[in-house]
C-alpha atoms as a PDB file:
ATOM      1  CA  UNK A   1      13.201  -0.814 -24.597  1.00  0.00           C
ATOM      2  CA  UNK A   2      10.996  -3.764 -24.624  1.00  0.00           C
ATOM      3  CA  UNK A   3       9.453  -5.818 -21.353  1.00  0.00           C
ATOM      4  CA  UNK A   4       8.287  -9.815 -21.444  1.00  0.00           C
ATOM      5  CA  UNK A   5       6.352 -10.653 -18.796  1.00  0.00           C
ATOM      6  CA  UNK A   6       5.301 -14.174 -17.508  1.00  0.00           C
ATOM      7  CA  UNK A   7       2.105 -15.072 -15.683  1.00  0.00           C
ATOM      8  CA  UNK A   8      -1.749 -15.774 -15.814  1.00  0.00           C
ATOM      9  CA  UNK A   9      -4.342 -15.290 -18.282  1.00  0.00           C
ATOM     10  CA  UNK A  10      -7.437 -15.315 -16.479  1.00  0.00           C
ATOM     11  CA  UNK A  11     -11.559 -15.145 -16.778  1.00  0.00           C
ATOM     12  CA  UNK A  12     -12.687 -13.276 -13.476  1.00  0.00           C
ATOM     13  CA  UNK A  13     -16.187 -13.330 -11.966  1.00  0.00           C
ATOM     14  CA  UNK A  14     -16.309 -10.532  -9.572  1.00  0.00           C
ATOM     15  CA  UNK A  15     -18.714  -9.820  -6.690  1.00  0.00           C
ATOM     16  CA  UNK A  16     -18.724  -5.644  -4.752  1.00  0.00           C
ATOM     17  CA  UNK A  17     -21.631  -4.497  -3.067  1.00  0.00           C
ATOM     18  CA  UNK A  18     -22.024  -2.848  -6.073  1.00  0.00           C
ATOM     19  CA  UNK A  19     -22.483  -5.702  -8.660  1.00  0.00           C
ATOM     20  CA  UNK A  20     -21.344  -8.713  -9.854  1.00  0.00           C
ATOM     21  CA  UNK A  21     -19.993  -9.404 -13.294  1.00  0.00           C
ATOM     22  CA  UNK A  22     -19.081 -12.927 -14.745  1.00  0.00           C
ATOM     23  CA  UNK A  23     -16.388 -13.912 -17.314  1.00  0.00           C
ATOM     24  CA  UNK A  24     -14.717 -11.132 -17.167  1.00  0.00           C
ATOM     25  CA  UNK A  25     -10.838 -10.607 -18.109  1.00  0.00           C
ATOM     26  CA  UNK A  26      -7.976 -10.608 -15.824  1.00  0.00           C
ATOM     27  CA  UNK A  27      -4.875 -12.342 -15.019  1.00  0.00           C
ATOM     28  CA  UNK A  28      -2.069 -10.517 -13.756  1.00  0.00           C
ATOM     29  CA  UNK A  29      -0.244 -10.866 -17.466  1.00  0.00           C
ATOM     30  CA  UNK A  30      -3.120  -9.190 -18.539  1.00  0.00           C
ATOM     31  CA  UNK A  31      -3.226  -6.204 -16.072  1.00  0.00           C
ATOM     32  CA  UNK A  32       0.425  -5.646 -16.768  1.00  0.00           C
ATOM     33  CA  UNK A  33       0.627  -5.534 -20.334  1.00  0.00           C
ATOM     34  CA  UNK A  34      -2.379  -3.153 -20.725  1.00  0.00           C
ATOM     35  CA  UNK A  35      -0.724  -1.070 -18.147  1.00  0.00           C
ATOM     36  CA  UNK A  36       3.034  -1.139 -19.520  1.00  0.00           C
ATOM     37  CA  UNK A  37       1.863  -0.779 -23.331  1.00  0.00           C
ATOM     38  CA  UNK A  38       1.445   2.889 -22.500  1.00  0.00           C
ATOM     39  CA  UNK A  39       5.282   3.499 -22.336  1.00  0.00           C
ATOM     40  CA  UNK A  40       6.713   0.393 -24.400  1.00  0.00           C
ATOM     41  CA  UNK A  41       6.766  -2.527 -26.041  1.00  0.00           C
ATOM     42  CA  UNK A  42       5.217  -5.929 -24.460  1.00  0.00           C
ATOM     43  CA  UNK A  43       5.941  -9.455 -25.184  1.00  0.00           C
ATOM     44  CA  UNK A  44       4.035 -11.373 -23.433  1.00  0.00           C
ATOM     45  CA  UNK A  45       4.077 -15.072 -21.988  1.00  0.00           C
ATOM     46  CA  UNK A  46       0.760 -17.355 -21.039  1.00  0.00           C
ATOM     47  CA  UNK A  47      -1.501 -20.144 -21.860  1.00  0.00           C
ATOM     48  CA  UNK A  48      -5.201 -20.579 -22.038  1.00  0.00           C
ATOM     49  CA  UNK A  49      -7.472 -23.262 -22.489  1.00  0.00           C
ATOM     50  CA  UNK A  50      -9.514 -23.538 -26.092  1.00  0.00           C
ATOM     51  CA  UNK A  51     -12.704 -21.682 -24.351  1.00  0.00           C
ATOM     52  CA  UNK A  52     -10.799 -18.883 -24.143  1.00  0.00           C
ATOM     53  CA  UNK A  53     -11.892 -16.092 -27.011  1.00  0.00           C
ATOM     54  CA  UNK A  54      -8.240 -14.860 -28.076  1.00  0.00           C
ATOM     55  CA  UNK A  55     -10.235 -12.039 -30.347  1.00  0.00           C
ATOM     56  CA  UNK A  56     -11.066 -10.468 -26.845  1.00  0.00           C
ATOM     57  CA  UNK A  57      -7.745  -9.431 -26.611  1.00  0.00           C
ATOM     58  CA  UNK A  58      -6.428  -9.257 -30.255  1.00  0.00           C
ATOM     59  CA  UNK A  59      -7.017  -5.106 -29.644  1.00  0.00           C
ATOM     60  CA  UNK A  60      -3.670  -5.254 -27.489  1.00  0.00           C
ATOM     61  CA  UNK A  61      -2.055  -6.151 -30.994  1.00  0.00           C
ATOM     62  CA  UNK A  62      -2.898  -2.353 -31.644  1.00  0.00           C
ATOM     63  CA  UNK A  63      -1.488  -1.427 -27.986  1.00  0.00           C
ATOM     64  CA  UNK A  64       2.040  -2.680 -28.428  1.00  0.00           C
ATOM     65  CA  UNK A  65       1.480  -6.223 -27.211  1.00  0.00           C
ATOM     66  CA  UNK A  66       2.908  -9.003 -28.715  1.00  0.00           C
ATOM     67  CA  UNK A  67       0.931 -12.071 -28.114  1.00  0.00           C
ATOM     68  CA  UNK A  68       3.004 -14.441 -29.922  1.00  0.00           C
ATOM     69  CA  UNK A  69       4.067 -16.285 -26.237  1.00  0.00           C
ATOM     70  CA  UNK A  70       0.400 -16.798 -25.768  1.00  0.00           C
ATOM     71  CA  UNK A  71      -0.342 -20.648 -26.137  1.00  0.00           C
ATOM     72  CA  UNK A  72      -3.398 -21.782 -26.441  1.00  0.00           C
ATOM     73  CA  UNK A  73      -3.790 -25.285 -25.448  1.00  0.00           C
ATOM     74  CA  UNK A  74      -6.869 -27.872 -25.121  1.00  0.00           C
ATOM     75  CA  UNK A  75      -8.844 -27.463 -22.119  1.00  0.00           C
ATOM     76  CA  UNK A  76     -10.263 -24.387 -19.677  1.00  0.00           C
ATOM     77  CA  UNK A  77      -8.668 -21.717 -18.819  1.00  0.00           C
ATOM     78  CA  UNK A  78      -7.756 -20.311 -15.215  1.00  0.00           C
ATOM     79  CA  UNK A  79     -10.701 -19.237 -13.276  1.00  0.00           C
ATOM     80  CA  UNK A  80     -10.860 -16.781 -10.178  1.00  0.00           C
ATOM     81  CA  UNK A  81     -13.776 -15.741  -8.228  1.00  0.00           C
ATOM     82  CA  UNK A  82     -13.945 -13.421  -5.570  1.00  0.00           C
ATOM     83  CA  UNK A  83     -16.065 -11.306  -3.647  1.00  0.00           C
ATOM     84  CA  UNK A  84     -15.005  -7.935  -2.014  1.00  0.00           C
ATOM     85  CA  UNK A  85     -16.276  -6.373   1.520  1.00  0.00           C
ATOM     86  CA  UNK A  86     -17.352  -3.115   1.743  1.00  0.00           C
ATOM     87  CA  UNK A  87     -14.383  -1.018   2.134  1.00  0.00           C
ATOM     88  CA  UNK A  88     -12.769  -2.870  -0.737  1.00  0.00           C
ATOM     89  CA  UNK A  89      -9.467  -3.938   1.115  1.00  0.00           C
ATOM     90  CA  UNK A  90     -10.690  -7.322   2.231  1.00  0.00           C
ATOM     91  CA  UNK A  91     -12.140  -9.663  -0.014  1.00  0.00           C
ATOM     92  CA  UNK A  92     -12.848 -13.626  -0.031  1.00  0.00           C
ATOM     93  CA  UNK A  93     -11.439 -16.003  -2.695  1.00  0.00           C
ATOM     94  CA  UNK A  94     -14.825 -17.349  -3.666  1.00  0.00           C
ATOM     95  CA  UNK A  95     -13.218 -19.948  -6.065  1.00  0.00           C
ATOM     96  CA  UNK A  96      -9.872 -20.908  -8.007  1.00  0.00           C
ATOM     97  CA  UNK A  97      -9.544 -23.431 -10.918  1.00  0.00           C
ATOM     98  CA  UNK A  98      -6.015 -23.633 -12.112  1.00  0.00           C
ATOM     99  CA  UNK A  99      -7.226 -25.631 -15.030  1.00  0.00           C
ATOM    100  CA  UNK A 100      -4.428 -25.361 -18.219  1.00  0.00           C
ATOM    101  CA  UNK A 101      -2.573 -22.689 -15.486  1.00  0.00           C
ATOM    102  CA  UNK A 102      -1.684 -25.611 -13.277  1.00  0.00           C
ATOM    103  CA  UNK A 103       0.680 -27.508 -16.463  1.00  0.00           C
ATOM    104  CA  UNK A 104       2.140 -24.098 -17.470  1.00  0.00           C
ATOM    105  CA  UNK A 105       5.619 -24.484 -18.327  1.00  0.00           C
ATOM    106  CA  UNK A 106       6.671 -20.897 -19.997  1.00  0.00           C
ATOM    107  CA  UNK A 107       7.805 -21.255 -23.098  1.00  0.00           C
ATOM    108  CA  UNK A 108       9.972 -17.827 -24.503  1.00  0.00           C
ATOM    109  CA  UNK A 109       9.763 -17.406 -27.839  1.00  0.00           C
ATOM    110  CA  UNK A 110      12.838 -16.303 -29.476  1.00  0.00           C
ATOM    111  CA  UNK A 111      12.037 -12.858 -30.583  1.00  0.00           C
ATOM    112  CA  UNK A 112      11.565 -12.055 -27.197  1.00  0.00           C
ATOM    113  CA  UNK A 113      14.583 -13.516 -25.479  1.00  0.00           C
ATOM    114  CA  UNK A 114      16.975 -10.318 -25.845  1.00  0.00           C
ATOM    115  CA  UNK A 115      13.962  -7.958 -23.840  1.00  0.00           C
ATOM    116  CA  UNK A 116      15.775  -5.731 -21.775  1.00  0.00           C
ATOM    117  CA  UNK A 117      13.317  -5.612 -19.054  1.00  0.00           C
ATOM    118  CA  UNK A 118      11.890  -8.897 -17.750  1.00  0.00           C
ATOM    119  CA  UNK A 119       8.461  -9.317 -15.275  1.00  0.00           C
ATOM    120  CA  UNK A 120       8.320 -12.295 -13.590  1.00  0.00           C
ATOM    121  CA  UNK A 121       4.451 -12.613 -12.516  1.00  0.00           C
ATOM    122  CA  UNK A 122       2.855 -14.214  -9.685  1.00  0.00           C
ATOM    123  CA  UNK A 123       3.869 -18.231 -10.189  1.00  0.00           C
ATOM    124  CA  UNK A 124       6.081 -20.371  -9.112  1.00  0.00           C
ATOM    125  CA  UNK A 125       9.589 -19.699  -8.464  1.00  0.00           C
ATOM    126  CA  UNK A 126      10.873 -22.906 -10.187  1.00  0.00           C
ATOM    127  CA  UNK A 127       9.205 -21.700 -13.472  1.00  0.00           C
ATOM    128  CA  UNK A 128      10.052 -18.129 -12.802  1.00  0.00           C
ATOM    129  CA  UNK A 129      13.858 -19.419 -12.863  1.00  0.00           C
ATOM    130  CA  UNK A 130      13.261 -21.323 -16.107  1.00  0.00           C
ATOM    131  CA  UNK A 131      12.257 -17.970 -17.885  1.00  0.00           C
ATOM    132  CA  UNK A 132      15.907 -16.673 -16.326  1.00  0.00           C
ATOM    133  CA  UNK A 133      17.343 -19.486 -18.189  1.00  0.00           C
ATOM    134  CA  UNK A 134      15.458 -18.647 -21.180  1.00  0.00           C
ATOM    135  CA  UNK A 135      16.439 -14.501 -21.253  1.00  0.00           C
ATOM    136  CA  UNK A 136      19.368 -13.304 -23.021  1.00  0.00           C
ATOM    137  CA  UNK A 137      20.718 -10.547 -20.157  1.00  0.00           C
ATOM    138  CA  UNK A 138      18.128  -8.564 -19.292  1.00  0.00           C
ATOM    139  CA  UNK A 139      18.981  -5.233 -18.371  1.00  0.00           C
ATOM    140  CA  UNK A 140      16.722  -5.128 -15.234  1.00  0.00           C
ATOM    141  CA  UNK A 141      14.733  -8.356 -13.741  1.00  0.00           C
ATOM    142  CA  UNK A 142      11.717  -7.473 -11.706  1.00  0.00           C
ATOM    143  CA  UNK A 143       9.680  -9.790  -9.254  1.00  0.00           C
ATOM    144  CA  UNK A 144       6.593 -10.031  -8.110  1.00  0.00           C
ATOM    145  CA  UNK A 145       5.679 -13.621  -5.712  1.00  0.00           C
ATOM    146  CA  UNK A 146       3.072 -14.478  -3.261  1.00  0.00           C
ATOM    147  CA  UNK A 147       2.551 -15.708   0.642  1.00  0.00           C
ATOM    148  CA  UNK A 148       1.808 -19.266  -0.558  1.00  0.00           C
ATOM    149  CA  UNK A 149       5.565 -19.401  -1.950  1.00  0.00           C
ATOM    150  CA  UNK A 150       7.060 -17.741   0.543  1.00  0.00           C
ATOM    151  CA  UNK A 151       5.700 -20.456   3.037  1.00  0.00           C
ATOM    152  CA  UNK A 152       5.725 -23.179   0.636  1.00  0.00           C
ATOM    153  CA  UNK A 153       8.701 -23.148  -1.602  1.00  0.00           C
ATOM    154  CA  UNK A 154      11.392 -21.049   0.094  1.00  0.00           C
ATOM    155  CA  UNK A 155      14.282 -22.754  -1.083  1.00  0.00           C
ATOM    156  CA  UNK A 156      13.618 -22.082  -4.748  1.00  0.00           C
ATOM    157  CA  UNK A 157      11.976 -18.280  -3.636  1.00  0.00           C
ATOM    158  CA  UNK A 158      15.550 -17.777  -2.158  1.00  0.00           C
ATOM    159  CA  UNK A 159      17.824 -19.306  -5.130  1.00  0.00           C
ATOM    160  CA  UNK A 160      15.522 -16.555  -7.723  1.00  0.00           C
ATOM    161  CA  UNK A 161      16.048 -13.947  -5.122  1.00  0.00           C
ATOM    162  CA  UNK A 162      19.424 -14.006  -5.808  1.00  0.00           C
ATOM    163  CA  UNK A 163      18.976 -13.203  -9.279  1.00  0.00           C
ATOM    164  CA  UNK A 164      16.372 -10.311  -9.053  1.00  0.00           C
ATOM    165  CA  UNK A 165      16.987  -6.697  -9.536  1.00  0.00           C
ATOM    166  CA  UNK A 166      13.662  -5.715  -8.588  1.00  0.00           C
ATOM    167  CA  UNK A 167      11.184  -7.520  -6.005  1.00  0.00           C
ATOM    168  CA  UNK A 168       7.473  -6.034  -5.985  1.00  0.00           C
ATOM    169  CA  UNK A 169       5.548  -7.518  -2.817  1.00  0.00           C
ATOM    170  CA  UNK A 170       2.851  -5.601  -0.145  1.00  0.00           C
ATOM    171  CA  UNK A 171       3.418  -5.223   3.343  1.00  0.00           C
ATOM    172  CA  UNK A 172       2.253  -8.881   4.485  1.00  0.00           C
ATOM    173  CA  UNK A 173       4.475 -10.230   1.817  1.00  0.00           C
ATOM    174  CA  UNK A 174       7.318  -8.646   3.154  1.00  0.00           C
ATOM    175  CA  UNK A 175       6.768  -8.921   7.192  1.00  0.00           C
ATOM    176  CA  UNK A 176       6.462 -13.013   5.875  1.00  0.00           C
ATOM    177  CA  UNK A 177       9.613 -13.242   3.851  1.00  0.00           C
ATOM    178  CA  UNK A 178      12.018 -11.211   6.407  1.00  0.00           C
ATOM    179  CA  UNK A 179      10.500 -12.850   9.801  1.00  0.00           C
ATOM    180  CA  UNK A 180      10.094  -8.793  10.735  1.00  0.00           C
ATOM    181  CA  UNK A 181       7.486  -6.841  11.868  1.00  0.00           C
ATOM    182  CA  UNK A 182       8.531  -3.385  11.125  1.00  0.00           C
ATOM    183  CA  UNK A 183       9.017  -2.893   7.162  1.00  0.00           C
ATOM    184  CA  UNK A 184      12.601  -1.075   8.092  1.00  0.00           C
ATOM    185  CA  UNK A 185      13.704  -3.977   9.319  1.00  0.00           C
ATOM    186  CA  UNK A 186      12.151  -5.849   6.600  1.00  0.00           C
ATOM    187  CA  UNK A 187      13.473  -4.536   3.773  1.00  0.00           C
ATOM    188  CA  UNK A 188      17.338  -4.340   4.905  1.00  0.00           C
ATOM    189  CA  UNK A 189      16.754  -8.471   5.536  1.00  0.00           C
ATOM    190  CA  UNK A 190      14.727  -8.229   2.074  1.00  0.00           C
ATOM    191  CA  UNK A 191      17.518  -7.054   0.178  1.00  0.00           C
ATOM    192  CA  UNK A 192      20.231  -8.854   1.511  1.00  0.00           C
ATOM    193  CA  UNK A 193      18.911 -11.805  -0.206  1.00  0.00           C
ATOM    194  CA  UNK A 194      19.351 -10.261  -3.431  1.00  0.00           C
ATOM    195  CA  UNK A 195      17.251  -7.603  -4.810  1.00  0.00           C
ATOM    196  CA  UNK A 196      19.187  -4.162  -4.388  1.00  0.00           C
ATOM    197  CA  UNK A 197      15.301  -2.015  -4.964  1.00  0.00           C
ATOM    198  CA  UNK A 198      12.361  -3.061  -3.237  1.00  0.00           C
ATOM    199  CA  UNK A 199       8.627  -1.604  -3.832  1.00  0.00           C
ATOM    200  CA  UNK A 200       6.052  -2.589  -1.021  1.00  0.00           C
ATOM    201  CA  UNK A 201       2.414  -1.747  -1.911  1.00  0.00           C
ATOM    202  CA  UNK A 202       0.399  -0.886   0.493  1.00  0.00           C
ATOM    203  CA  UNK A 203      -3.037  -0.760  -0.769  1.00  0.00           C
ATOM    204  CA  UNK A 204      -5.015   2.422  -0.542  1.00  0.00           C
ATOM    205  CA  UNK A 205      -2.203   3.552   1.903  1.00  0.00           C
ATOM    206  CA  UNK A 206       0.069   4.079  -1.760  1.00  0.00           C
ATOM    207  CA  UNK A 207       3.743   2.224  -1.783  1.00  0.00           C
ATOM    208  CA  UNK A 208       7.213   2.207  -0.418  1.00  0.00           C
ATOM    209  CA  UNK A 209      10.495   2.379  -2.160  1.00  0.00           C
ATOM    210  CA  UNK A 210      13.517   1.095  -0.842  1.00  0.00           C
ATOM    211  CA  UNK A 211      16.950   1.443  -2.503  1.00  0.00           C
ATOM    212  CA  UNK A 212      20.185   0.876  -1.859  1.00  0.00           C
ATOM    213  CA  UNK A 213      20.117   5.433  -1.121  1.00  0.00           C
ATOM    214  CA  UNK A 214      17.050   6.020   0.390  1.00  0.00           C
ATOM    215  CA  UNK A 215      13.671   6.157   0.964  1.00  0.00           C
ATOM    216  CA  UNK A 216      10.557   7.301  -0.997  1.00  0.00           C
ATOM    217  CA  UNK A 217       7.212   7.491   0.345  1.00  0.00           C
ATOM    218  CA  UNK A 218       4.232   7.260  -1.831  1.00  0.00           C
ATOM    219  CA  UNK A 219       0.351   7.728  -1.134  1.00  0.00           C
ATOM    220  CA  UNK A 220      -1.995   6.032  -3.262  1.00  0.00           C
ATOM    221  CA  UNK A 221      -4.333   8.167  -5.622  1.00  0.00           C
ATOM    222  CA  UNK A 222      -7.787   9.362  -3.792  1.00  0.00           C
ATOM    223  CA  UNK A 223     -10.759   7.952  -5.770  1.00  0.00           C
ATOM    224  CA  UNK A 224     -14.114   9.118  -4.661  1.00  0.00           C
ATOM    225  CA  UNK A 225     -15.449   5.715  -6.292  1.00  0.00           C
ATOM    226  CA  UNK A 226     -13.649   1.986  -6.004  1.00  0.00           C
ATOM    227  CA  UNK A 227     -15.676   0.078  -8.165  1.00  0.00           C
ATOM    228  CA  UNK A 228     -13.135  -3.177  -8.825  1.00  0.00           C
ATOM    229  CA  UNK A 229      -9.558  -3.056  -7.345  1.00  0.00           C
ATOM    230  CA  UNK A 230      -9.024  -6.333  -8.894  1.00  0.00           C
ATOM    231  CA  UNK A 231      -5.516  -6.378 -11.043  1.00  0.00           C
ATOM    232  CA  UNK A 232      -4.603  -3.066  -8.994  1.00  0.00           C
ATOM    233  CA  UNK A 233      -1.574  -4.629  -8.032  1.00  0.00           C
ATOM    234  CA  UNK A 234      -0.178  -6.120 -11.449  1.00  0.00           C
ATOM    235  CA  UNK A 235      -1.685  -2.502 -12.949  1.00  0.00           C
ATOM    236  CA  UNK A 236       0.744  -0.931 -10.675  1.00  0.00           C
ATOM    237  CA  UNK A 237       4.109  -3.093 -11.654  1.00  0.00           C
ATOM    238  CA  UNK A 238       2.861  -2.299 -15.501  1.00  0.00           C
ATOM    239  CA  UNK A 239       3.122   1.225 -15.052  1.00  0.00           C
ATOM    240  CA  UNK A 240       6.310   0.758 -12.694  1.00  0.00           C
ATOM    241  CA  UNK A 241       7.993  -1.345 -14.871  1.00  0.00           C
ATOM    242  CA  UNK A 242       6.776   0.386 -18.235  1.00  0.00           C
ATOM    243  CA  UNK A 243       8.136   3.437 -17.240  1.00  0.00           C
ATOM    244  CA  UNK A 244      11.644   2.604 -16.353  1.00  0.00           C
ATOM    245  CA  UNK A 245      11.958   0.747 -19.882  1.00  0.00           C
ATOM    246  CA  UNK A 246      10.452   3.581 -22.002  1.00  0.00           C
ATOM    247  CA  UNK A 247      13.160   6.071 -20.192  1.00  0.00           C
ATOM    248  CA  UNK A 248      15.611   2.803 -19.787  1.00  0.00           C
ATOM    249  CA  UNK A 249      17.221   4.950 -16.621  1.00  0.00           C
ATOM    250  CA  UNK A 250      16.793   2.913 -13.181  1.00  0.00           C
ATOM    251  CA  UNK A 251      18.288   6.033 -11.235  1.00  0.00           C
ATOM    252  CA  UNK A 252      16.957   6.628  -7.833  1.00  0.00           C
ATOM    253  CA  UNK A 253      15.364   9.310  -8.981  1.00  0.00           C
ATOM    254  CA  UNK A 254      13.944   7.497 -12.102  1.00  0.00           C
ATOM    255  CA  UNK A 255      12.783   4.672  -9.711  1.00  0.00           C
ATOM    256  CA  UNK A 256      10.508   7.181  -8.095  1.00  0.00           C
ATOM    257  CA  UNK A 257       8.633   8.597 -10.656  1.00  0.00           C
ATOM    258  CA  UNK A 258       8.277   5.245 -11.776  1.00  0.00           C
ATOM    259  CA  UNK A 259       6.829   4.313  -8.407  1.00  0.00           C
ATOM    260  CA  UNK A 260       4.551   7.160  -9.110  1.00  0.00           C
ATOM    261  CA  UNK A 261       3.559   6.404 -12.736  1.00  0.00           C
ATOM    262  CA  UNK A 262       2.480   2.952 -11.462  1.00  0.00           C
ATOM    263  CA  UNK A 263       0.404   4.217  -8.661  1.00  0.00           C
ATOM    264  CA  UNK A 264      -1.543   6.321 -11.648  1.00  0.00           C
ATOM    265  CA  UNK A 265      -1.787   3.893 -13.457  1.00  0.00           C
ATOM    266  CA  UNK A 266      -3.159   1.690 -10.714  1.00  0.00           C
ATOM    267  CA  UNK A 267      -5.757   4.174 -10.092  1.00  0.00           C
ATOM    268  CA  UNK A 268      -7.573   3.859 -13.024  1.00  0.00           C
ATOM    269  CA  UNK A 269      -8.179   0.332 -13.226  1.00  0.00           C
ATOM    270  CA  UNK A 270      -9.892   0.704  -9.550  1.00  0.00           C
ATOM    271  CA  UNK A 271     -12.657   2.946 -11.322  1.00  0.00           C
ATOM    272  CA  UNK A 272     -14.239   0.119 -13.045  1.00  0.00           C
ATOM    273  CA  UNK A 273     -14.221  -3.404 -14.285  1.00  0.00           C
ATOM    274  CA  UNK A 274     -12.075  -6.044 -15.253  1.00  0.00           C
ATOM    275  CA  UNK A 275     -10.156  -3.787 -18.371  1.00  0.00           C
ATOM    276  CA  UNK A 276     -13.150  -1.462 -18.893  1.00  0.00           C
ATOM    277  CA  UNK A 277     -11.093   2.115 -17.931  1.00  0.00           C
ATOM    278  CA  UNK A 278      -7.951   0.983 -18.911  1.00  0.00           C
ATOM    279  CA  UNK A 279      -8.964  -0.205 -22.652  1.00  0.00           C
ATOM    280  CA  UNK A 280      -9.946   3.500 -23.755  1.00  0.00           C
ATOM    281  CA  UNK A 281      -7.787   5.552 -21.437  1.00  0.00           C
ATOM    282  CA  UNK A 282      -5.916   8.352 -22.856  1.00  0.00           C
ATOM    283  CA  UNK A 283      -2.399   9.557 -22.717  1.00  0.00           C
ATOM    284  CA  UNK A 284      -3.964  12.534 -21.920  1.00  0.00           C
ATOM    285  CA  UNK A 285      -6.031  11.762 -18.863  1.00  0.00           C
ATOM    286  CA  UNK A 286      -2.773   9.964 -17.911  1.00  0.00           C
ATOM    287  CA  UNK A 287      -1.086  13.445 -17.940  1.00  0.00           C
ATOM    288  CA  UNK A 288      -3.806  15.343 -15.877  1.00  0.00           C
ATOM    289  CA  UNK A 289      -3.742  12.621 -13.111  1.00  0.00           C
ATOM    290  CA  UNK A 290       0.086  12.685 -13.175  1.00  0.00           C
ATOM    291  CA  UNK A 291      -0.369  16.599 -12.388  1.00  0.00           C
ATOM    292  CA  UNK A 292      -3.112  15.658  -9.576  1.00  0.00           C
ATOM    293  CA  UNK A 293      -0.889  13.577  -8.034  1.00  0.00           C
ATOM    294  CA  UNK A 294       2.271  16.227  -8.557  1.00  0.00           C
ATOM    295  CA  UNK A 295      -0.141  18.936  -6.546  1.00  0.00           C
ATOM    296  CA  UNK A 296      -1.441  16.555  -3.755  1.00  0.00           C
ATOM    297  CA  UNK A 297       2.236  15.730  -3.001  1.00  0.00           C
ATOM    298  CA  UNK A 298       3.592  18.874  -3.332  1.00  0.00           C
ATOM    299  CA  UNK A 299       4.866  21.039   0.038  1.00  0.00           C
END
């Protein structure tokens, strides 16, 4: 089964304790697709400005991207700086420039409207409901938003809630949008507004699956080294999301491996750079960490 996603295209300049590295790639359309390409398909949906090298990418062509929905269009593209404290979970927005991001309007191209699985990326809710218009019923539709909509646009947030399968949010995210404290709470509010599964990520403390049956508690992978958690997040919805459409089964019990594919996944790209690990990982290191994480969890 094949997954479009919508959202940014980025250049990155990253600052750790441990270095600093300019230009680099990201964009959570980015982090997804290299993530979900291990399991499916990807069509995927974005813009950049005309200094933006599309050969740097064209390798995804060979990774089961499409990049057909990526317009290129004149002027920069989106630019994010930030620089990360030493434990890795805080870090300061050091600079954004929207640039050709800011006059996106998503534009699906017709071989990709019948994808059965559809991520909507971090942007706003009014365009993430123009993709809905554009999709020919997806099987499963799968969110992923931000505090500055939640606060800002709630009335549209609430009117694409209504029309989401799947919402993907941390722990802030979700204490914001349900007015509650304790995530319990949270995500019973959470899915009354529309989404019957909810994931909350919670950083190095792993994620939380809610469904309309249960509960499932993940931890997050232990690295000895975090070198860039950048894209962790988006990483993590790639290998969620790629999962469920490779085994097209969104069981309860599907849902959690999924959850736990995604957390893999989402480990790797912490262990270096921009794309660096995830651009010549192997199925088969994919495999051993999956059995790590099997004996960790196992009791």
């Amino acid at each position: 089964m094949s997954v479009v996603v919508v959202g940014s295209v980025a250049i990155d300049s990253i600052e750790t304790e441990k270095a600093k590295v300019e230009k680099s790639l990201g964009g959570a359309a980015l982090y997804f697709a290299h993530a979900a390409s291990y399991f499916t398909d990807v069509n995927l949906v974005g813009v950049v400005g005309t200094d933006f090298d599309v050969n740097e990418i064209s390798y995804l062509n060979d990774r089961r991207v499409n990049l057909d929905g990526l317009e290129v269009v004149e002027g920069k593209t989106f630019r994010w700086g930030g620089r990360y404290h030493k434990n890795m979970n805080q870090r300061d927005t050091l600079f954004t420039e929207l640039n050709v991001f800011g006059n996106f309007q998503p534009k699906i191209p017709d071989q990709y409207k019948s994808s059965d699985y559809v991520f909507l990326a971090n942007i706003h809710p009014d365009l993430q409901l123009d993709v809905l218009e554009q999709v020919k019923n997806p099987k499963c539709v799968i969110l992923d938003t931000m505090n500055f909509w939640i606060s800002g646009e709630r009335a549209s947030l609430d009117k694409l809630l209504k029309k989401v399968d799947i919402l993907i949010i941390n722990d802030e995210e979700a204490k914001e949008l349900s007015g509650e404290e304790s995530l319990l709470k949270a995500q019973e509010k959470i899915k009354a507004m529309g989404p019957k599964t909810l994931v909350i990520k919670k950083g190095e403390h792993g994620a939380l699956l809610f469904t309309e049956n249960g509960i499932f508690a993940s931890p997050a992978f232990p690295l000895e080294n975090v070198e860039d958690p950048t894209g962790a997040g988006d990483t993590f919805a790639g290998g969620f999301v790629g999962y469920l459409a490779k085994t097209n089964d969104v069981s309860d019990e599907n849902l959690r491996k999924a959850v736990i594919y995604g957390s893999t996944l989402a480990s790797f790209v912490c262990e270096d750079f921009s794309f660096n690990r995830l651009k010549d990982l192997e199925e088969k290191e994919i495999t051993e960490r999956l059995d790590a994480f099997r004996e960790i969890t196992r009791f």
